[in-house]
Protein backbone atom coordinates (compact mmCIF):
# COMPACT_ATOMS: atom_id res chain seq x y z
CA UNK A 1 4.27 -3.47 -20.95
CA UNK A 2 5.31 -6.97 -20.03
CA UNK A 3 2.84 -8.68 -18.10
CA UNK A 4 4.85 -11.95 -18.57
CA UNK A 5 8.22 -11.70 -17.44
CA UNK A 6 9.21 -15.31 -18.10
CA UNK A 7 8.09 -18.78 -18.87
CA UNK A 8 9.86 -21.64 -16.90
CA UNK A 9 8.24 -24.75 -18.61
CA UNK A 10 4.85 -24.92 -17.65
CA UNK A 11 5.13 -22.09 -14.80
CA UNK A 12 4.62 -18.53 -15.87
CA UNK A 13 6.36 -16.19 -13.69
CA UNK A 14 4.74 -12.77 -13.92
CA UNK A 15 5.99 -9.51 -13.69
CA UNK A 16 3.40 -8.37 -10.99
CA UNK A 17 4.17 -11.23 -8.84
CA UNK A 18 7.63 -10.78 -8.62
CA UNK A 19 7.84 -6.78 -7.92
CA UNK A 20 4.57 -7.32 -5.80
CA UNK A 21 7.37 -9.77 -3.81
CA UNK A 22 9.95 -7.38 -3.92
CA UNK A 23 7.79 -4.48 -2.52
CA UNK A 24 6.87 -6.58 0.27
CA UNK A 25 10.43 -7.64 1.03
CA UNK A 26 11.54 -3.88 0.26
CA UNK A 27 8.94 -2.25 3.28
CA UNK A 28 10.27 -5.16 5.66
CA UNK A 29 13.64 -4.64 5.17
CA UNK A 30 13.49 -0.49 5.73
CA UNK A 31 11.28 -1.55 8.59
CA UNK A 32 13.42 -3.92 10.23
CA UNK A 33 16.41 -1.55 9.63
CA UNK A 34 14.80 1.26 11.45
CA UNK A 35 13.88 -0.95 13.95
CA UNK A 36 16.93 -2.12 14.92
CA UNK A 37 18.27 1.66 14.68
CA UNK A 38 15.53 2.43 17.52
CA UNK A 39 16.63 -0.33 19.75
CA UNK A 40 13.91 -3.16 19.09
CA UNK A 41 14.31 -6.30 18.83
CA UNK A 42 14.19 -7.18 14.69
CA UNK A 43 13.02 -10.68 15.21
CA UNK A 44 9.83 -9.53 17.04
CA UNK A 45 9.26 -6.64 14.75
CA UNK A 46 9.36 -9.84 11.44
CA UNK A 47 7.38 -11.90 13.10
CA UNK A 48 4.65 -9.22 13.56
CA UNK A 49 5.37 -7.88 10.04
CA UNK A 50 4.54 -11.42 8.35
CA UNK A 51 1.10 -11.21 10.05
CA UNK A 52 0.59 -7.78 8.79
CA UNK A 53 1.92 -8.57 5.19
CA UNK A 54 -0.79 -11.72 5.32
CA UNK A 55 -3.46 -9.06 6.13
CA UNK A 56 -2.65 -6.75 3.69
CA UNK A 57 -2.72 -9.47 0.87
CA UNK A 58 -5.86 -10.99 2.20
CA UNK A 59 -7.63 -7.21 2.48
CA UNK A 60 -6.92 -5.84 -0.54
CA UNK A 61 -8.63 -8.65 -2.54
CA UNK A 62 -11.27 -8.60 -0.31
CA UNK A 63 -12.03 -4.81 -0.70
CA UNK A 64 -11.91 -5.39 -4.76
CA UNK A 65 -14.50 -8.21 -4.35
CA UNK A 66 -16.59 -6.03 -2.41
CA UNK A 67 -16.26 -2.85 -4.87
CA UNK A 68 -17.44 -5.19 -7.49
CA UNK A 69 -18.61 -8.06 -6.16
CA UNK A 70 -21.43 -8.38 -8.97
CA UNK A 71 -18.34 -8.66 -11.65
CA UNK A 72 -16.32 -11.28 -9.90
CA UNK A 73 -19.25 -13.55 -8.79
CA UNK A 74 -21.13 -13.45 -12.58
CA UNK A 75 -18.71 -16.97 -13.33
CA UNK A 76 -16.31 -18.87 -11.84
CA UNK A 77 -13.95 -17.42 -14.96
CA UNK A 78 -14.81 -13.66 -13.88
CA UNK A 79 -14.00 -15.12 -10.23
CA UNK A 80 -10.55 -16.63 -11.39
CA UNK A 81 -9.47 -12.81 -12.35
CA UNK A 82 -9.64 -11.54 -9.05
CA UNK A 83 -7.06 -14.43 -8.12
CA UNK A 84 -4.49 -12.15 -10.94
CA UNK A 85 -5.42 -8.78 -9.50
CA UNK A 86 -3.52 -7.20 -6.82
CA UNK A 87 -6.35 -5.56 -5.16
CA UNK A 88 -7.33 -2.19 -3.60
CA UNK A 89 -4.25 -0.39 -1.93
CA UNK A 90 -6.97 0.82 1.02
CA UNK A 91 -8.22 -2.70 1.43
CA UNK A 92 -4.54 -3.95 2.35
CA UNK A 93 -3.96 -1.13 4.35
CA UNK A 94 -6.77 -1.16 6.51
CA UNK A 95 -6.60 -4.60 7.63
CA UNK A 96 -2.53 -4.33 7.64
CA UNK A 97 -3.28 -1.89 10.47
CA UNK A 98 -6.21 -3.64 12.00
CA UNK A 99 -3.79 -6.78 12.19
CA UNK A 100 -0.34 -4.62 13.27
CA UNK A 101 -2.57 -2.81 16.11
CA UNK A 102 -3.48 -6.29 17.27
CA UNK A 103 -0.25 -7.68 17.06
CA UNK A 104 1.30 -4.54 18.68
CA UNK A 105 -0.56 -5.26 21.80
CA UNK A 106 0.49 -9.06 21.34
CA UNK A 107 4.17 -7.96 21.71
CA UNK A 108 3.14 -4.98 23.97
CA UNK A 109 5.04 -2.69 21.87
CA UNK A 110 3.45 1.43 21.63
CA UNK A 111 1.53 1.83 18.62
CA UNK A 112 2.52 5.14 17.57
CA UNK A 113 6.14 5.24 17.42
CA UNK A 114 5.82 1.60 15.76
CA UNK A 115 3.79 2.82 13.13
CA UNK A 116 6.37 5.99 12.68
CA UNK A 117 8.94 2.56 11.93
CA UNK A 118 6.51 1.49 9.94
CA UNK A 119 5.15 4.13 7.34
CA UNK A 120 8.35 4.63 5.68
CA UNK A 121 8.58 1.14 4.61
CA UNK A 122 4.98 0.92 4.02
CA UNK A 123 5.42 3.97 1.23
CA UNK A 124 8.80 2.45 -0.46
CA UNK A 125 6.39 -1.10 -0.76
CA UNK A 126 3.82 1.39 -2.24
CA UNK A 127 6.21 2.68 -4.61
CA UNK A 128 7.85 -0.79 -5.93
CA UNK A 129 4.12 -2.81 -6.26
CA UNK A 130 2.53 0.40 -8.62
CA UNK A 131 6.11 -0.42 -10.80
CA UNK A 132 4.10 -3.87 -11.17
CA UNK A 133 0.65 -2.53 -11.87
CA UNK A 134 2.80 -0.69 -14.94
CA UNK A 135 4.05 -4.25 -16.06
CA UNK A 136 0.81 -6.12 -15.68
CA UNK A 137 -1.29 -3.28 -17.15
CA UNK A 138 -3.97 -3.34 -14.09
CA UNK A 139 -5.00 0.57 -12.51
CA UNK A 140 -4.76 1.66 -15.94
CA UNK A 141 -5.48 5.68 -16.69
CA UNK A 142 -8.00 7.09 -18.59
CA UNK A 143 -7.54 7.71 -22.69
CA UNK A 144 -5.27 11.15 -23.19
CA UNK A 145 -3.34 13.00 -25.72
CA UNK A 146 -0.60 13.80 -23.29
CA UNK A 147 3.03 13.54 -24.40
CA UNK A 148 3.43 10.84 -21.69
CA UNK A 149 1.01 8.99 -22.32
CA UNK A 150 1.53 5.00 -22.32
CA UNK A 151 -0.23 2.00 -24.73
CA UNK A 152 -0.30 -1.28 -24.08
CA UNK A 153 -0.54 -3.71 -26.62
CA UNK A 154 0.50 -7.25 -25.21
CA UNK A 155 -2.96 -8.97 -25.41
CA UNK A 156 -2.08 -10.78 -21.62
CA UNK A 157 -2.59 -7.58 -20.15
CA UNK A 158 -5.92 -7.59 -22.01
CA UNK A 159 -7.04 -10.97 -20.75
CA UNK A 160 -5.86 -10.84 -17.37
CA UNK A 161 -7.17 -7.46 -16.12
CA UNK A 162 -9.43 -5.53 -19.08
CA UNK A 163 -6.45 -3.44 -19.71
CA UNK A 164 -7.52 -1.15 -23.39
CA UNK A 165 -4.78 -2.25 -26.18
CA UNK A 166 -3.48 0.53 -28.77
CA UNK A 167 -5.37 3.00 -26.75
CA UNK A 168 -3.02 6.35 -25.19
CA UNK A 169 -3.76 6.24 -21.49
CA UNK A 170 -2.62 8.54 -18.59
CA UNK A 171 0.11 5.95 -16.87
CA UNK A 172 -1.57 6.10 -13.35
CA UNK A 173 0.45 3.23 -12.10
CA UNK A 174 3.31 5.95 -12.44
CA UNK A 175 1.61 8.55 -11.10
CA UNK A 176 1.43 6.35 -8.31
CA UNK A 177 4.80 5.21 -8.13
CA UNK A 178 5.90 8.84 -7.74
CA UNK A 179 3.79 9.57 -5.08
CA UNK A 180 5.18 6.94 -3.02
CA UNK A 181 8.62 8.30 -3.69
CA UNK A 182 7.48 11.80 -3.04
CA UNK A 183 5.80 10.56 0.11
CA UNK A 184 9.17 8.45 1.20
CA UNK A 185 11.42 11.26 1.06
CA UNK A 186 9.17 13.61 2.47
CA UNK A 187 8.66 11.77 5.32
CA UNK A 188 12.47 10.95 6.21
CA UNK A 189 13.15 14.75 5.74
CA UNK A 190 10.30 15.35 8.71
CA UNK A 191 11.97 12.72 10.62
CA UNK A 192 14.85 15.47 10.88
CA UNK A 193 12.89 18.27 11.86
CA UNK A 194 12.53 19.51 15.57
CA UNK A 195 9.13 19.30 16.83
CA UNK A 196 9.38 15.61 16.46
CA UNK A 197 6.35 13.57 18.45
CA UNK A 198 5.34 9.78 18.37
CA UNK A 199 2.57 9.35 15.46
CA UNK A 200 3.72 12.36 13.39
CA UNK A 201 5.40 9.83 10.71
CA UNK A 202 2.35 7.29 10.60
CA UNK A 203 -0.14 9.84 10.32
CA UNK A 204 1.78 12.12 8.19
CA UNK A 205 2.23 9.08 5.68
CA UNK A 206 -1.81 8.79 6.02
CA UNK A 207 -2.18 12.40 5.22
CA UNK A 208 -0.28 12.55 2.27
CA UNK A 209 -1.26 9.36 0.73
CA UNK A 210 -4.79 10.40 0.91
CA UNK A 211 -4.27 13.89 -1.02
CA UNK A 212 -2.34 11.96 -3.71
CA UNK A 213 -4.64 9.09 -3.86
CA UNK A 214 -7.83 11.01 -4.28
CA UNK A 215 -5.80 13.57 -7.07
CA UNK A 216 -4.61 10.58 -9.05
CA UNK A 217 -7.87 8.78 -9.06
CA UNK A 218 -8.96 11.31 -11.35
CA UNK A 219 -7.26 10.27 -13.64
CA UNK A 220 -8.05 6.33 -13.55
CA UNK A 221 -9.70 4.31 -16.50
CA UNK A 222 -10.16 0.82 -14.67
CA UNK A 223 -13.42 0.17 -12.66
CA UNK A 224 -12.95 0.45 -9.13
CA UNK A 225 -16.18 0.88 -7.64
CA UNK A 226 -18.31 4.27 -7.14
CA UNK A 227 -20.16 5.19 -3.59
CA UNK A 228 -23.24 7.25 -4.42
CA UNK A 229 -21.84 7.69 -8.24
CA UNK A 230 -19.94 11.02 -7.37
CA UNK A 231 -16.59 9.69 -6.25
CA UNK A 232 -14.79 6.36 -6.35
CA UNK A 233 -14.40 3.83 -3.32
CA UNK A 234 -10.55 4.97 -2.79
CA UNK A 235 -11.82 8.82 -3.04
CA UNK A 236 -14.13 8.53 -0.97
CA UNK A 237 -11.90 6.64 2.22
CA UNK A 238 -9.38 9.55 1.54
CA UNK A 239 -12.35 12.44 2.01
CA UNK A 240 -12.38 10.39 6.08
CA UNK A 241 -8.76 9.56 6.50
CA UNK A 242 -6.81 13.53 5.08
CA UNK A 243 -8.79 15.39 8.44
CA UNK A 244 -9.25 12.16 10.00
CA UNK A 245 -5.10 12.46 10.35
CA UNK A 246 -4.61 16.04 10.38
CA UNK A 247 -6.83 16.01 13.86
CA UNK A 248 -4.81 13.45 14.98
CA UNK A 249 -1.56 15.04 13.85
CA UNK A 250 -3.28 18.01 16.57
CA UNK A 251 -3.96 15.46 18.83
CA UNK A 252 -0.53 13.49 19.36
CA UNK A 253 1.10 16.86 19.40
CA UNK A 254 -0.57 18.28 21.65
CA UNK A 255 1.56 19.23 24.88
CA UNK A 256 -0.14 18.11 27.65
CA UNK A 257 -0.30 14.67 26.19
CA UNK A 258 0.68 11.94 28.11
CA UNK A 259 4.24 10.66 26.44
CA UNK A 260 4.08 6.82 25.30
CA UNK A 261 6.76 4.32 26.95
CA UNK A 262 9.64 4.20 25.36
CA UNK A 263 9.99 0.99 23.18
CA UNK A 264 11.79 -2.00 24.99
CA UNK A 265 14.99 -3.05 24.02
CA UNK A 266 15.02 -5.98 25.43
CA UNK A 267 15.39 -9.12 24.05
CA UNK A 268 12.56 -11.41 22.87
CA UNK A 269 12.69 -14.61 25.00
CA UNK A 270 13.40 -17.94 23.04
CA UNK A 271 9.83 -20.17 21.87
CA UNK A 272 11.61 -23.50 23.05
CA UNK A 273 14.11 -24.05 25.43
């Protein structure tokens, strides 16, 4: 595609960075917006966003050093590449939450219905940042004959990720982009179904992702990593997390559950007076 979207002298802006930006911006924006629809106070819930943006940049490069730590640690030019990849999805996401649950209890806000504020935003991000992978050629798909198949042939694509040049390839990075659509609109459509209880959003989101995400890794050509050479590392953190959220999808709904305080509405006292 177009790994390079434009040079600016000696600054090369590229086309992962910016929608990588712009998914980022995109999830905080929906989030904010439904916060302020459920009464919070938008200035706490960006503040606590930032920090859990942060995380998920931080943890998603660390989980693809880990994966393949051996690659990225061979030379300091192997090491350099891991500065231009975006990372693992699951790396992000788990210390996003680790991060958001600690900063939930900094503002003292419930965890559940924040993260049913959250996941919505978290799935539209999803969407916009695999739109990049597709520009920068990274989380490439394996060789195929089908009739939508995509080839790259800038040779930046080639040098800054291993993407395969004049080679067919499934286009994963849509594949992925859909399911964050398809996950986005099905969770605002189970927003407005009865039955509603804090938690079903967030771990609804989790659900889904992790079905999709283990489906489309079939389907991947890149090296991400294999845990006893049978699945890959993303497979096999969505074989815990799909009945690790359908028994807490039980759980949150069940009855005699204690209901969570509402969220305050209050607003957030100044820093400096």
């Amino acid at each position: 595609m177009h790994p390079i979207l434009f040079n600016a002298g000696p600054v090369t802006i590229y086309s992962y960075g910016v929608l990588l930006a712009s998914a980022y911006l995109l999830g905080l924006w929906l989030a904010v917006r439904r916060a302020r629809a459920a009464g919070v106070d938008a200035n706490r819930i960006m503040d606590l966003l930032i920090w859990v943006i942060i995380a998920a940049l931080v943890g998603a490069k660390a989980l693809l050093l880990i994966v393949d730590f051996r690659h990225f640690t061979s030379s300091w030019q192997e090491f350099t590449t891991l500065l231009r990849s975006g990372g693992v999805f699951y790396g992000g996401l788990i210390a996003a939450i680790a991060v958001c649950i600690w900063q939930l209890r900094t503002y003292r806000l419930p965890l559940w219905k924040s993260g049913d504020l959250f996941a919505p935003g978290i799935a539209l991000g999803y969407m916009v940042g695999r739109l990049g992978c597709l520009m920068a050629g990274c989380c490439y798909g394996k060789p195929t004959d089908v009739a939508w198949a995509v080839t790259f042939t800038d040779p930046a694509a080639n040098f800054n990720v291993g993407t395969p040049l004049n080679v067919a390839l499934h286009p994963t990075q849509l594949y992925e982009a859909g399911a964050g659509l398809l996950i986005l609109v099905a969770l605002l459509i189970l927003e407005k179904r009865p039955g509603h209880f804090a938690g079903r959003t967030f771990w609804s989101f989790s659900f889904l992702y992790a079905v999709l995400r283990f489906i489309i890794e079939f389907f991947r050509g890149d090296d991400r990593g294999m845990v006893m050479n049978m699945v890959s590392t993303s497979q096999a953190i969505s074989i815990v997390l799909a009945p690790l959220s359908l028994l807490m999808l039980w759980y949150l709904s069940r009855p005699e559950r204690p209901a969570e305080p509402e969220l305050p509405a209050s607003p957030r006292k100044p820093r400096f007076v």
